[in-house]
Protein backbone atom coordinates (compact mmCIF):
# COMPACT_ATOMS: atom_id res chain seq x y z
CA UNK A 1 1.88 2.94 24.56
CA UNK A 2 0.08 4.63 21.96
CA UNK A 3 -0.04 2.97 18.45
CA UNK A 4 -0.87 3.72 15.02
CA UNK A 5 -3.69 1.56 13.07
CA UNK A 6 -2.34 1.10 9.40
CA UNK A 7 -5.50 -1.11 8.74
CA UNK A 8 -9.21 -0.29 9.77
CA UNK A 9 -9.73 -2.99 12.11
CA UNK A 10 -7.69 -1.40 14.83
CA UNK A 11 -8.34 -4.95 17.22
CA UNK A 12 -5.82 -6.46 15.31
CA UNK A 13 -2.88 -6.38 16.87
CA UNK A 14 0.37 -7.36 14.36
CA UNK A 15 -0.65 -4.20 12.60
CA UNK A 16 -0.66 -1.89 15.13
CA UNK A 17 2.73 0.36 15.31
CA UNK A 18 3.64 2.12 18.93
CA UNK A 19 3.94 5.74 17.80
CA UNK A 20 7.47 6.68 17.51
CA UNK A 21 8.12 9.15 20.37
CA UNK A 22 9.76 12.75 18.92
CA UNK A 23 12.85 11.53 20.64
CA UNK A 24 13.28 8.77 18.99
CA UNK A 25 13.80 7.46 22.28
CA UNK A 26 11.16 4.32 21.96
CA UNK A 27 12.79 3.16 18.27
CA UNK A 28 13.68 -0.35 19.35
CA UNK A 29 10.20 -0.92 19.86
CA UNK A 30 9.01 1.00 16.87
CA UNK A 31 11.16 -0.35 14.21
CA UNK A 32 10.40 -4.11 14.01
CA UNK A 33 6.74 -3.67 13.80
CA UNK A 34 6.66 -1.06 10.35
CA UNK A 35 8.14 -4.15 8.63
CA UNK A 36 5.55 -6.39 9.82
CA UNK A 37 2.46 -3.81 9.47
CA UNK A 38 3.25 -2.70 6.25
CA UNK A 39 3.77 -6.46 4.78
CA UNK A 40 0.50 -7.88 6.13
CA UNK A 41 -1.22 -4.75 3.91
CA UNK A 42 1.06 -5.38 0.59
CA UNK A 43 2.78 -2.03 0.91
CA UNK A 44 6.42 -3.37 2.11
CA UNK A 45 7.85 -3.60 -1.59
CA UNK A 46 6.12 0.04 -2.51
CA UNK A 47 8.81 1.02 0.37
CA UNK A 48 11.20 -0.99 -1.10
CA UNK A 49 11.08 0.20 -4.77
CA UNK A 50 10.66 -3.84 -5.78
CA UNK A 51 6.84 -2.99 -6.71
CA UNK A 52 6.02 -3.22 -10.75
CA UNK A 53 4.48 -0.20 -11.57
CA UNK A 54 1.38 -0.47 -12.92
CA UNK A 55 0.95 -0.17 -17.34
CA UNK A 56 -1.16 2.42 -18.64
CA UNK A 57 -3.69 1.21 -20.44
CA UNK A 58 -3.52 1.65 -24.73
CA UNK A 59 -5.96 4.32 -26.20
CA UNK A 60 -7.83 3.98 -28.73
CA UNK A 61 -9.47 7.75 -30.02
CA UNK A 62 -8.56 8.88 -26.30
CA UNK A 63 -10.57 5.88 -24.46
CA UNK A 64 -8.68 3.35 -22.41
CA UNK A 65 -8.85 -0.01 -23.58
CA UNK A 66 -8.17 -3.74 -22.63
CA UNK A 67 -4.59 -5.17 -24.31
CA UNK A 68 -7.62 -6.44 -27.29
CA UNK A 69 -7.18 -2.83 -28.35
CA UNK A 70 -10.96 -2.72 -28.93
CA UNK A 71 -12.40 -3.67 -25.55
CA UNK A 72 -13.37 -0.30 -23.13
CA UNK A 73 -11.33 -0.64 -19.97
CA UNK A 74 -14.28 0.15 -16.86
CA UNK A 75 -13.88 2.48 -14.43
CA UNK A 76 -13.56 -0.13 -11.85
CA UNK A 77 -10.05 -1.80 -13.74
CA UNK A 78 -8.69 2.18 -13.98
CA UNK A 79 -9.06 2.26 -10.61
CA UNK A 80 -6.94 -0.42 -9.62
């Protein structure tokens, strides 16, 4: 069976997915575990369309800043 990782420690072994044949013909198997594999890495409500998208940040003379209104926001919080 040939699976694909959807986390980058491949040795563990709820998030491995058997790859779905072209066929379709191995979906039984396939299905239950893209619930499971895409739960255990928080993505399962982005599938859903239950996740809260994210809120821009407010700016201030074209900066992004922290709800204070005065506060820079870093790259690092943009990022997330």
């Amino acid at each position: 069976m040939t699976t694909v990782p959807l986390l980058s420690n491949p040795n563990t072994s709820s998030l491995l997915v058997p790859k779905l044949r072209d066929d379709g013909s191995n979906w039984s198997n396939y299905e239950p575990h893209v619930p499971q594999a895409m739960g255990a890495k928080g993505l399962w409500l982005h599938v859903g369309g239950k996740a809260a998208a994210p809120k821009p940040y407010q700016l201030v003379n074209n900066i992004p800043t922290l709800p204070d209104g005065k506060t820079r926001a870093t790259d690092d919080q943009i990022e997330v």
